[in-house]
C-alpha atoms as a PDB file:
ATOM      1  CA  UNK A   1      19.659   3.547  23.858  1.00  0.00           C
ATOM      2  CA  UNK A   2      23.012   1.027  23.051  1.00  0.00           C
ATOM      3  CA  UNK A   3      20.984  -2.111  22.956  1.00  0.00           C
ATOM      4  CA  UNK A   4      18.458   0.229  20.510  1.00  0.00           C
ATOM      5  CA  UNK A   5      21.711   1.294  18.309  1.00  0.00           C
ATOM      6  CA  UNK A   6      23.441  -2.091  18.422  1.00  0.00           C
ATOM      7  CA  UNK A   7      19.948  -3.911  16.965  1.00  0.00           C
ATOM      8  CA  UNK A   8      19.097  -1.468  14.526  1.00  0.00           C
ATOM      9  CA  UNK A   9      22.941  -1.311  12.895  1.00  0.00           C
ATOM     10  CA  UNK A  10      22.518  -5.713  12.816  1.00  0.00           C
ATOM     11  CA  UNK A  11      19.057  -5.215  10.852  1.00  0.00           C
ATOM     12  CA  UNK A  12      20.800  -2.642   8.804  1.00  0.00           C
ATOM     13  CA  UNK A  13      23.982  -5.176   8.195  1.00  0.00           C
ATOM     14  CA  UNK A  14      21.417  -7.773   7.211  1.00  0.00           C
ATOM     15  CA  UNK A  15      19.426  -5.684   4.862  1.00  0.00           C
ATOM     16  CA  UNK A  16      22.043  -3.616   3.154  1.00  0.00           C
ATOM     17  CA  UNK A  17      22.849  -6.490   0.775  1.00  0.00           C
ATOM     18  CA  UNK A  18      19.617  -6.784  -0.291  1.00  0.00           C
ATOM     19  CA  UNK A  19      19.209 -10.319   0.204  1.00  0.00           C
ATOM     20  CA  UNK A  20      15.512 -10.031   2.221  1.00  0.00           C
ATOM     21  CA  UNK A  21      13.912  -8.202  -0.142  1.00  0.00           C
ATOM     22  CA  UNK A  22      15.362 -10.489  -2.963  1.00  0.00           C
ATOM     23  CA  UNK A  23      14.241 -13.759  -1.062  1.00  0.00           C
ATOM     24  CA  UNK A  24      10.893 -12.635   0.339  1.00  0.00           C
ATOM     25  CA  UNK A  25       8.741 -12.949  -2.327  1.00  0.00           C
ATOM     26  CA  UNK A  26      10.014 -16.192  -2.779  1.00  0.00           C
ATOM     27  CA  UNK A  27       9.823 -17.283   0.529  1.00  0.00           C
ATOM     28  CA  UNK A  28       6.084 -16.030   0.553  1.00  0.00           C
ATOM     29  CA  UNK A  29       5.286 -18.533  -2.291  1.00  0.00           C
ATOM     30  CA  UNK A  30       7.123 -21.613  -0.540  1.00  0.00           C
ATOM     31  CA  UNK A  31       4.695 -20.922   2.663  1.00  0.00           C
ATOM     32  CA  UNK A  32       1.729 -21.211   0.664  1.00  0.00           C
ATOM     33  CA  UNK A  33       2.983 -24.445  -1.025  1.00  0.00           C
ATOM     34  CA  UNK A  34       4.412 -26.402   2.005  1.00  0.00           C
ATOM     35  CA  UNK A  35       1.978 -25.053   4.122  1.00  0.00           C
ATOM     36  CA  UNK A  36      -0.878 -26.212   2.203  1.00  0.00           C
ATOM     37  CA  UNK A  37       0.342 -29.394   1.393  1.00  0.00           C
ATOM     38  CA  UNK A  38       0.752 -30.058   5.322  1.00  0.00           C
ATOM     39  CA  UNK A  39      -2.456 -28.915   5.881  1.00  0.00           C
ATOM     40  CA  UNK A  40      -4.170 -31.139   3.090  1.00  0.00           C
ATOM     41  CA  UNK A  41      -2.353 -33.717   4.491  1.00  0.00           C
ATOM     42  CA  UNK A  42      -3.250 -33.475   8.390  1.00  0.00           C
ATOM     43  CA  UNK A  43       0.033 -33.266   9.021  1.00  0.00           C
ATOM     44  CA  UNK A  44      -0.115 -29.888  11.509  1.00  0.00           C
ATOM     45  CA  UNK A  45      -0.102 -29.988  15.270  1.00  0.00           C
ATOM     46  CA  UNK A  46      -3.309 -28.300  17.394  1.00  0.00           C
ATOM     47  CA  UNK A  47      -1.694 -24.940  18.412  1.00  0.00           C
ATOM     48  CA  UNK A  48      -3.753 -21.802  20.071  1.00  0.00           C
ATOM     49  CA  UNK A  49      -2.784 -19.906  16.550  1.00  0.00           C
ATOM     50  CA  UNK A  50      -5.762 -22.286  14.640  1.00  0.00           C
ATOM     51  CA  UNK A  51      -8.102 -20.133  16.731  1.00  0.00           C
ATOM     52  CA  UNK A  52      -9.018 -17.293  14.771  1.00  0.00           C
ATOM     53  CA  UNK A  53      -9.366 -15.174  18.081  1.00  0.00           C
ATOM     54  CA  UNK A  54      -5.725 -15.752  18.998  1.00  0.00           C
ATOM     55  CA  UNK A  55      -4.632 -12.435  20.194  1.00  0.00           C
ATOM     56  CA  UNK A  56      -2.057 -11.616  17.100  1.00  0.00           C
ATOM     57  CA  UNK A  57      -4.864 -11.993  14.818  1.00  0.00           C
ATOM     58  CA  UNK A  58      -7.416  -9.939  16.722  1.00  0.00           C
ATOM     59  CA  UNK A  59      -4.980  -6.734  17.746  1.00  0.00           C
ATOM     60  CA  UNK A  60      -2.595  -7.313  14.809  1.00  0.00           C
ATOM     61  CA  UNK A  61      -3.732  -8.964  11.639  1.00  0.00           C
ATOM     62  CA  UNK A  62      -7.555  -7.920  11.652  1.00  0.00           C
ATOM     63  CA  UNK A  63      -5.653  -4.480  11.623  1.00  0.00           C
ATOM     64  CA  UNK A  64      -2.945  -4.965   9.653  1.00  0.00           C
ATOM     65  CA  UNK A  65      -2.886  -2.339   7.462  1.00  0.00           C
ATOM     66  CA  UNK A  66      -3.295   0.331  10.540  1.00  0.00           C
ATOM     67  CA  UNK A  67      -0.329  -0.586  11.779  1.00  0.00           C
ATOM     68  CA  UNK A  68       1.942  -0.903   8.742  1.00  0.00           C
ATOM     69  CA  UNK A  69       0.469   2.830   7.501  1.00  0.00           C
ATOM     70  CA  UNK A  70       0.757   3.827  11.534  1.00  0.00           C
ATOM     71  CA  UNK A  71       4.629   2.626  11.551  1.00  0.00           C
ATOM     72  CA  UNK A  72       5.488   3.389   7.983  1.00  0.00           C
ATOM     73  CA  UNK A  73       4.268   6.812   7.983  1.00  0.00           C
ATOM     74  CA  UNK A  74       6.300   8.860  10.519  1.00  0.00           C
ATOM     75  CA  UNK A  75       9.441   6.688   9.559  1.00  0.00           C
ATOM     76  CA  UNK A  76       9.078   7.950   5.596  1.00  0.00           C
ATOM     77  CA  UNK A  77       8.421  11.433   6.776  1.00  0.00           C
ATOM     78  CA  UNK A  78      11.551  11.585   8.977  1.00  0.00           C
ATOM     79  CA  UNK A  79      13.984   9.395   6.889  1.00  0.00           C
ATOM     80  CA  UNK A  80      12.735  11.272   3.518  1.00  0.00           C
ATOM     81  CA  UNK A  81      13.584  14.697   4.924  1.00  0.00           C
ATOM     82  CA  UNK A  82      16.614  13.810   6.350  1.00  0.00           C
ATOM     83  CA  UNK A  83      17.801  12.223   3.220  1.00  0.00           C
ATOM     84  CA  UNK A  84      16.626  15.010   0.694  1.00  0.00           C
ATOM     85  CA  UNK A  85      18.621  17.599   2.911  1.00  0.00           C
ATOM     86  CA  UNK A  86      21.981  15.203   3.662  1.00  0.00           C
ATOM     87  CA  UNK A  87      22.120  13.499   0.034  1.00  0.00           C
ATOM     88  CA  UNK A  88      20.845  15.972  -2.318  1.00  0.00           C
ATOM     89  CA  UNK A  89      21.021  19.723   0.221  1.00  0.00           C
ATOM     90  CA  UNK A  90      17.506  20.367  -0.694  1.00  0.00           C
ATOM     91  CA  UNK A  91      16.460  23.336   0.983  1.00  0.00           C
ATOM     92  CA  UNK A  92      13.484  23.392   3.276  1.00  0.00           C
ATOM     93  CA  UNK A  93      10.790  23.315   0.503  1.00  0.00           C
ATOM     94  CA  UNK A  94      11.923  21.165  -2.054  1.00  0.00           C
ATOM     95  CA  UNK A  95      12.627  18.642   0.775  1.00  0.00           C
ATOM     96  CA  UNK A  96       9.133  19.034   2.261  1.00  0.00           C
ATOM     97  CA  UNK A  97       7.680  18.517  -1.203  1.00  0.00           C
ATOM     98  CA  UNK A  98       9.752  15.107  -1.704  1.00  0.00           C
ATOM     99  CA  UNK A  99       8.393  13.856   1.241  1.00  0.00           C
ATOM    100  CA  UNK A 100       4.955  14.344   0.250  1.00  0.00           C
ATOM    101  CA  UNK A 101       5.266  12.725  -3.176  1.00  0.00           C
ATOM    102  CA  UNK A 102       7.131   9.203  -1.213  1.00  0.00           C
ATOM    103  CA  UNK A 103       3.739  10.002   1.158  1.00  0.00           C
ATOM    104  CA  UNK A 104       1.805   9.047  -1.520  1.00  0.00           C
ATOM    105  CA  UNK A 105       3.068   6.040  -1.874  1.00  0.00           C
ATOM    106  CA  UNK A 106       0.768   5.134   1.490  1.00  0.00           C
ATOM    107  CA  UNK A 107      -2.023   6.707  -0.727  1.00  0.00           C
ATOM    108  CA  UNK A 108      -1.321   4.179  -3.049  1.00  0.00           C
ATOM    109  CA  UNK A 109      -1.214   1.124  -0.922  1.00  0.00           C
ATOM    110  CA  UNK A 110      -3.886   2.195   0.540  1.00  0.00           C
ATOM    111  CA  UNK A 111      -6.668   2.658  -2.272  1.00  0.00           C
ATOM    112  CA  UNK A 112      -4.603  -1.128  -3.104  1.00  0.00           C
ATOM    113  CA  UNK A 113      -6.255  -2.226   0.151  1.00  0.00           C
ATOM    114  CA  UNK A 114      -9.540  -1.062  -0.011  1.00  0.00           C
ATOM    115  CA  UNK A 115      -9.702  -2.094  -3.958  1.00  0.00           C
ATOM    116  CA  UNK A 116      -8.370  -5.993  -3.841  1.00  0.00           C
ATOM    117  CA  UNK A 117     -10.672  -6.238   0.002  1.00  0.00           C
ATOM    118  CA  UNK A 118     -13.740  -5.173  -1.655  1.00  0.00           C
ATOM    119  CA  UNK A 119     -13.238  -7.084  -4.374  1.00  0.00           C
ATOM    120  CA  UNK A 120     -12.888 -10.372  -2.689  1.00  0.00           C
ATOM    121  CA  UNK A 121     -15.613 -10.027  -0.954  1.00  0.00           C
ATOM    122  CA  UNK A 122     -17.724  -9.702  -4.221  1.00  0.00           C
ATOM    123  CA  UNK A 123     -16.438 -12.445  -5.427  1.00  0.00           C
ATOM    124  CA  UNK A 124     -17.157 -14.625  -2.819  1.00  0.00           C
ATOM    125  CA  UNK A 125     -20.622 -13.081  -2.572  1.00  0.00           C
ATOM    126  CA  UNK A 126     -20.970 -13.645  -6.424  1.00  0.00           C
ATOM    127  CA  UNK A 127     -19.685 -17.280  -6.279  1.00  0.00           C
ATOM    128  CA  UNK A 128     -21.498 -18.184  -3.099  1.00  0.00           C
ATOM    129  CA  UNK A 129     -24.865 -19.573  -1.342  1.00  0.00           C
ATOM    130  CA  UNK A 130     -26.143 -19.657   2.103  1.00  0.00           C
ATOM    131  CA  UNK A 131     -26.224 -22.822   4.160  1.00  0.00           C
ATOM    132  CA  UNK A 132     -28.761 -22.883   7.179  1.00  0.00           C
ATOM    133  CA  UNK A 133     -28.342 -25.713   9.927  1.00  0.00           C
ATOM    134  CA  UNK A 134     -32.037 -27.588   9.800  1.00  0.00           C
ATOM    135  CA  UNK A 135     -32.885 -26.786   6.188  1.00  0.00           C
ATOM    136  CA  UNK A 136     -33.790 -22.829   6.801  1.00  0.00           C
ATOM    137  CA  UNK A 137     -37.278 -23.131   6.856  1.00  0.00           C
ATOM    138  CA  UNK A 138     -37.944 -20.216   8.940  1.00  0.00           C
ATOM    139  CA  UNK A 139     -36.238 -17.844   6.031  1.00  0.00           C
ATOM    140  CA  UNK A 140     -38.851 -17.049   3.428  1.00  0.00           C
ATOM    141  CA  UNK A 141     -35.869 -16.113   0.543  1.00  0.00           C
ATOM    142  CA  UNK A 142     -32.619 -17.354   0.897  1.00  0.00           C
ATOM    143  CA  UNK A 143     -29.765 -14.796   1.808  1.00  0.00           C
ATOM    144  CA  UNK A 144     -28.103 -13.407  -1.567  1.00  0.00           C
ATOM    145  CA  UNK A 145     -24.790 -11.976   0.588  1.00  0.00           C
ATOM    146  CA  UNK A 146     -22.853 -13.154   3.070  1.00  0.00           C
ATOM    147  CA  UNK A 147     -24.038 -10.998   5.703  1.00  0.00           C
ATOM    148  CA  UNK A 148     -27.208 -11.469   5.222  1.00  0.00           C
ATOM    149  CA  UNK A 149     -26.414 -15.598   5.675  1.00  0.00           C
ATOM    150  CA  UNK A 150     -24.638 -14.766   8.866  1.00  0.00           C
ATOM    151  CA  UNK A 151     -27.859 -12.854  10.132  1.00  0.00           C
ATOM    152  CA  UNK A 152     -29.417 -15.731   9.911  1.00  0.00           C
ATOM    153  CA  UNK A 153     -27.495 -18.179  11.609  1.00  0.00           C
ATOM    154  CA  UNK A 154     -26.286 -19.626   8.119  1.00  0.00           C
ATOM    155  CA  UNK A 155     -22.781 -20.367   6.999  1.00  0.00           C
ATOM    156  CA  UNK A 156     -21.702 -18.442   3.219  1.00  0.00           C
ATOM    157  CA  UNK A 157     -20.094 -21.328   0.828  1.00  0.00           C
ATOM    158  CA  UNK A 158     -17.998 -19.420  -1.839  1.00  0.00           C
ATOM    159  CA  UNK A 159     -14.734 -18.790  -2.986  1.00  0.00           C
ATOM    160  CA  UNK A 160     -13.481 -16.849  -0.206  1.00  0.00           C
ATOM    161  CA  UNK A 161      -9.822 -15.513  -1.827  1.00  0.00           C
ATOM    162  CA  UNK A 162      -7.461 -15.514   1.178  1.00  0.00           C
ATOM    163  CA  UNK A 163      -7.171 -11.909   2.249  1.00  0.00           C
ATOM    164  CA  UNK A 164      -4.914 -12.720   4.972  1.00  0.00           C
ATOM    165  CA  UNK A 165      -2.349 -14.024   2.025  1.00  0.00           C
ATOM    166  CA  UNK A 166      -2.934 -10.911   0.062  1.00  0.00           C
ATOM    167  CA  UNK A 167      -2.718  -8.206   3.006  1.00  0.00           C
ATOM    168  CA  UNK A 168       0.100  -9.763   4.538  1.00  0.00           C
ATOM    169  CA  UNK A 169       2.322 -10.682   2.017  1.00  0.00           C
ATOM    170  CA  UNK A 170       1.497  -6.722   0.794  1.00  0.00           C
ATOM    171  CA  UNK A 171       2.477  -5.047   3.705  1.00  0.00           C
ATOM    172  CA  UNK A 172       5.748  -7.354   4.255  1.00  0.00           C
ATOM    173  CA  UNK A 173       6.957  -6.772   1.025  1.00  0.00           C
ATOM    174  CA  UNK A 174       6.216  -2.661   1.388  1.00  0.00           C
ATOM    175  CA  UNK A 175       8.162  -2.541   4.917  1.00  0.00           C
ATOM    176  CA  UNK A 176      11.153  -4.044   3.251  1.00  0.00           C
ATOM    177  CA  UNK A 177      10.998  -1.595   0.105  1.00  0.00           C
ATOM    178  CA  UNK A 178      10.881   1.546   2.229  1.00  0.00           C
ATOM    179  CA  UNK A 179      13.237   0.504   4.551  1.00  0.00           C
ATOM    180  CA  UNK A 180      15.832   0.458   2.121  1.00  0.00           C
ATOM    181  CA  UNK A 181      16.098   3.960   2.244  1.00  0.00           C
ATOM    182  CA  UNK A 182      18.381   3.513   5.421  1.00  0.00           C
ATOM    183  CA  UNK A 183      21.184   2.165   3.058  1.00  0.00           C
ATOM    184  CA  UNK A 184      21.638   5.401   1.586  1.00  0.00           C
ATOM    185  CA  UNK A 185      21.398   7.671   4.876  1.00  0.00           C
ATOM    186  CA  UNK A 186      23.639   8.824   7.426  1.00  0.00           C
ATOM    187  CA  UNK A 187      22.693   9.821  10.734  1.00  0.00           C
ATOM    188  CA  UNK A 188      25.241  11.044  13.443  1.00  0.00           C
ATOM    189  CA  UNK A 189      25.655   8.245  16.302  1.00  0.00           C
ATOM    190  CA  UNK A 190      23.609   8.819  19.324  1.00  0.00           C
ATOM    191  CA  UNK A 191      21.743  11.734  18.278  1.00  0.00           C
ATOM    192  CA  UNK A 192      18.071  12.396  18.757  1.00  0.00           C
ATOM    193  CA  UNK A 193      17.266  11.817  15.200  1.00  0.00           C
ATOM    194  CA  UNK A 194      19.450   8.318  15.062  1.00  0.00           C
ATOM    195  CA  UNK A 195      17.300   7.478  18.249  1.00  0.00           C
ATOM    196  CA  UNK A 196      14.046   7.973  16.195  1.00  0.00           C
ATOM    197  CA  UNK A 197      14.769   6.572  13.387  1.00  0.00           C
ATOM    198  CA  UNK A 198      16.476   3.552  14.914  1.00  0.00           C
ATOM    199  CA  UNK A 199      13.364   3.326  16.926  1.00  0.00           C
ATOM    200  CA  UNK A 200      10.680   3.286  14.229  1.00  0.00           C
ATOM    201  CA  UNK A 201      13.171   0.862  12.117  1.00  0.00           C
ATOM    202  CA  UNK A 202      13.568  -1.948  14.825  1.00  0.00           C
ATOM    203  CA  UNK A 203       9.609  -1.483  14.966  1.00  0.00           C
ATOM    204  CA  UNK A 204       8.836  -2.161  11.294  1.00  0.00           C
ATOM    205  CA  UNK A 205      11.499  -4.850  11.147  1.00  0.00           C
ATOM    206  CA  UNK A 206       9.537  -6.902  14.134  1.00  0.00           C
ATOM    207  CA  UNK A 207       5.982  -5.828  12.512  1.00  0.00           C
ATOM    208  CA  UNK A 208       7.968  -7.413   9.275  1.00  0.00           C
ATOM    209  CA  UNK A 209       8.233 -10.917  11.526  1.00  0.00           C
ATOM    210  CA  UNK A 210       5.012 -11.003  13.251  1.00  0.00           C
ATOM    211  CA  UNK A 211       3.209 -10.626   9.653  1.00  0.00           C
ATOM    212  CA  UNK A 212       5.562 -13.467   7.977  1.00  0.00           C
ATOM    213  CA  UNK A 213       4.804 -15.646  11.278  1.00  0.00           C
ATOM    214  CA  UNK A 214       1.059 -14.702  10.143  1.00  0.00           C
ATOM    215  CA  UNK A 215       1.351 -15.196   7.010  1.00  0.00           C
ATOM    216  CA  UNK A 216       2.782 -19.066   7.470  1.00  0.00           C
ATOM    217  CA  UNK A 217      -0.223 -19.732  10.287  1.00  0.00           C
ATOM    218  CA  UNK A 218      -2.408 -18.411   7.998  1.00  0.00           C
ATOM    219  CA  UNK A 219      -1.237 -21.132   4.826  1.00  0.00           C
ATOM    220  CA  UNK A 220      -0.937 -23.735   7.819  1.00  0.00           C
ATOM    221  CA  UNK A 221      -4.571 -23.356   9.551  1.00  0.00           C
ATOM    222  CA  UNK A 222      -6.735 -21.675   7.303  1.00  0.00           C
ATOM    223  CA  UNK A 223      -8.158 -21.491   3.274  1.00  0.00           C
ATOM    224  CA  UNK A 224      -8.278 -23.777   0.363  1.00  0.00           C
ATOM    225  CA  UNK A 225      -4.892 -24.027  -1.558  1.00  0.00           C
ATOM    226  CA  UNK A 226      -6.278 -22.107  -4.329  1.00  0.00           C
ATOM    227  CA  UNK A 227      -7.697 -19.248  -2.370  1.00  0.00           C
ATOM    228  CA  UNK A 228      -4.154 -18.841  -0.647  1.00  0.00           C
ATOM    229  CA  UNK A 229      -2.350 -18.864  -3.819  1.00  0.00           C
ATOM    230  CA  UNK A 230      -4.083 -16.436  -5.377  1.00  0.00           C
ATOM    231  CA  UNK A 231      -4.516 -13.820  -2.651  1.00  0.00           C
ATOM    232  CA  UNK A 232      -0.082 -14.075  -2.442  1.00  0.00           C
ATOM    233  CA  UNK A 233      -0.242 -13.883  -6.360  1.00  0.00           C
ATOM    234  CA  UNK A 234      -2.288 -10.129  -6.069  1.00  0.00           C
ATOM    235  CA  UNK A 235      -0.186  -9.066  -3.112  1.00  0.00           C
ATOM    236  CA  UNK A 236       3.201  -9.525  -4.990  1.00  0.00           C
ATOM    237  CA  UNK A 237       1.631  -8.117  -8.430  1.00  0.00           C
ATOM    238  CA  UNK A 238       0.578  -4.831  -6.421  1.00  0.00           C
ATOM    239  CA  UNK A 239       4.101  -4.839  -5.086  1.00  0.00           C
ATOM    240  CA  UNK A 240       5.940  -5.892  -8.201  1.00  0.00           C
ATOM    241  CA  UNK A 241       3.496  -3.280 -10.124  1.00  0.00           C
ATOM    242  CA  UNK A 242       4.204  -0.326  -7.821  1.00  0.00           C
ATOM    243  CA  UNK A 243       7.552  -0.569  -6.754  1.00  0.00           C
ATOM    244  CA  UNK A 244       9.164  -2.837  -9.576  1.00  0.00           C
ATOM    245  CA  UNK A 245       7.278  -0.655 -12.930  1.00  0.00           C
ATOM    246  CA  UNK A 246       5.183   2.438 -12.117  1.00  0.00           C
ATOM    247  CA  UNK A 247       7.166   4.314  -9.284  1.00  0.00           C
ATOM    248  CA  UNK A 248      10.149   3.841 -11.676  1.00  0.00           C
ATOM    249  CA  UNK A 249       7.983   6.469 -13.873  1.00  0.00           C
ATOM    250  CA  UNK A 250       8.728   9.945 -13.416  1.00  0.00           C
ATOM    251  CA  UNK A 251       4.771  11.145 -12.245  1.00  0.00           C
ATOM    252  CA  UNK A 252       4.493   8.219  -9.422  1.00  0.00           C
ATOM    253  CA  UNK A 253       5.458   8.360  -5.783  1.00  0.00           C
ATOM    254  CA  UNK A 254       9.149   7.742  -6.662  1.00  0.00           C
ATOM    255  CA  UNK A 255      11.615   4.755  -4.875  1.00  0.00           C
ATOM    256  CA  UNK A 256      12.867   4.892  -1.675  1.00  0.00           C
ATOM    257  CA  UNK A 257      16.413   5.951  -2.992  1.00  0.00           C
ATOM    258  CA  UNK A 258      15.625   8.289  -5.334  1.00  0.00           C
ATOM    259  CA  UNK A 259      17.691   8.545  -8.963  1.00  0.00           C
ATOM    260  CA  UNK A 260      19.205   4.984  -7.767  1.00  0.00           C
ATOM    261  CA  UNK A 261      18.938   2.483 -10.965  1.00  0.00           C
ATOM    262  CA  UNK A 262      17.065  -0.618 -10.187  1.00  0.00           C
ATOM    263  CA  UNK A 263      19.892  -2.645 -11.559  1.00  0.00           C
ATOM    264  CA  UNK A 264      22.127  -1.507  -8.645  1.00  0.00           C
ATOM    265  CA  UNK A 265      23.052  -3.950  -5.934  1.00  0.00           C
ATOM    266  CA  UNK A 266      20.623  -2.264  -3.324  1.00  0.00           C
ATOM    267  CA  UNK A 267      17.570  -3.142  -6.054  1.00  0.00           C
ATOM    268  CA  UNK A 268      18.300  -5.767  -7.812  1.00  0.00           C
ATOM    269  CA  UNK A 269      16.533  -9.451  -7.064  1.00  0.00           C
ATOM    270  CA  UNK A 270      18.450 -11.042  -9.908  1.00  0.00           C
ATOM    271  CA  UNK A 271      21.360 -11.749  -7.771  1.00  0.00           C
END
């Protein structure tokens, strides 16, 4: 339980200036740029994570979202109550209700999910065509879809927009917004409740590493430049439009630290 309190007040001392979420986005962009260019260049090393079946990809990152909403949701829940009833004495129902409008935010991101994933994949179906090893002669029509090309033994040829760019550069970037709640709240040392939360906070912070670690595999091994750019460039406008415009709007989910201006020092990315 120490070692537990000891890491989670360092993350807390490292994230209570603001600094990570200030620099991530912009970190995020440099991976896609050096990454590619070492990768255009054959200038990367043979390592077990250009295997697509490497174990963080298959029980992590084909799941990504899962675990972020898994994670995510009971630490919003707990840290939401607790804050509404410490920070603002909210009775019983007027916290419960707060924590069902930041809830939505997970609403949110996910319909964002679903949305940009199905979207990609009509565009690479749309911009696309099926090649089959020995001329496909045995297929009367060619495959129109990219399942249908896999059925057949064929590989799809289209502009395949990076989801692993989009997803995890998404969920990074949400982890670090929500998280910020923690600067406002006070918990008593070594109670139950510090426990949890300490608990779930450590968890999103290394969920936070493995999808950066991802992320930077992903712009070394994997994708055309393009395709990686632009699936970062719709993961940090569904950020920058959720958390940086509409949840400043009085019907949205609301920010993590509610009635905080965005100009304060635990928002701002200007400085």
């Amino acid at each position: 339980m120490e070692r537990l309190e000891r890491c989670g007040r360092w993350l807390r001392a490292r994230l209570a200036s603001g600094q990570v979420r200030r620099r991530l986005p912009w970190l995020l962009l440099a991976i896609v740029l050096v990454g590619s260019a070492l990768k255009d260049n054959d200038l990367v090393p043979e390592t077990p994570m250009q295997n697509k079946r490497n174990p963080l990809n298959v029980y992590f990152v084909k799941v990504a979202w899962a675990w972020t909403l898994w994670l995510l949701l009971p630490f919003m829940t707990v840290t939401t109550y607790q804050f509404a009833k410490s920070k603002f004495r909210y009775g019983p129902t007027k916290s419960i209700l707060l924590v069902l409008r930041r809830l939505s935010a997970l609403l949110v991101g996910t319909a964002i999910w679903y949305v940009c994933t199905g979207l990609f994949l009509y565009i690479e179906n749309l911009t696309g065509s099926c090649s089959i090893p020995g001329g496909g002669s045995e297929l009367h029509q060619p495959p129109t879809t990219k399942q249908e090309c896999h059925r057949g033994s064929g590989i799809w040829i289209g502009f395949d927009i990076s989801g692993h760019c989009f997803l995890l550069s998404y969920c990074a970037l949400l982890i670090m917004e929500e998280v910020a709640v923690l600067e406002g709240l006070a918990t008593e040392q070594n109670s139950k409740l510090r426990v949890v939360i300490d608990g779930l906070f450590v968890s999103l912070c290394l969920l936070t590493v493995i999808w950066v670690f991802m992320f930077l595999c992903t712009a070394l091994y994997f994708h055309d430049f393009s395709q990686k750019l632009l699936g970062v460039l719709i993961g940090l406008a569904a950020w920058y439009g959720t958390y940086r415009f509409w949840y400043l709007k009085p019907f949205s989910p609301g920010l993590p630290l509610p009635n905080v201006p965005l100009s304060s020092k635990k928002y701002s990315y200007s400085r």
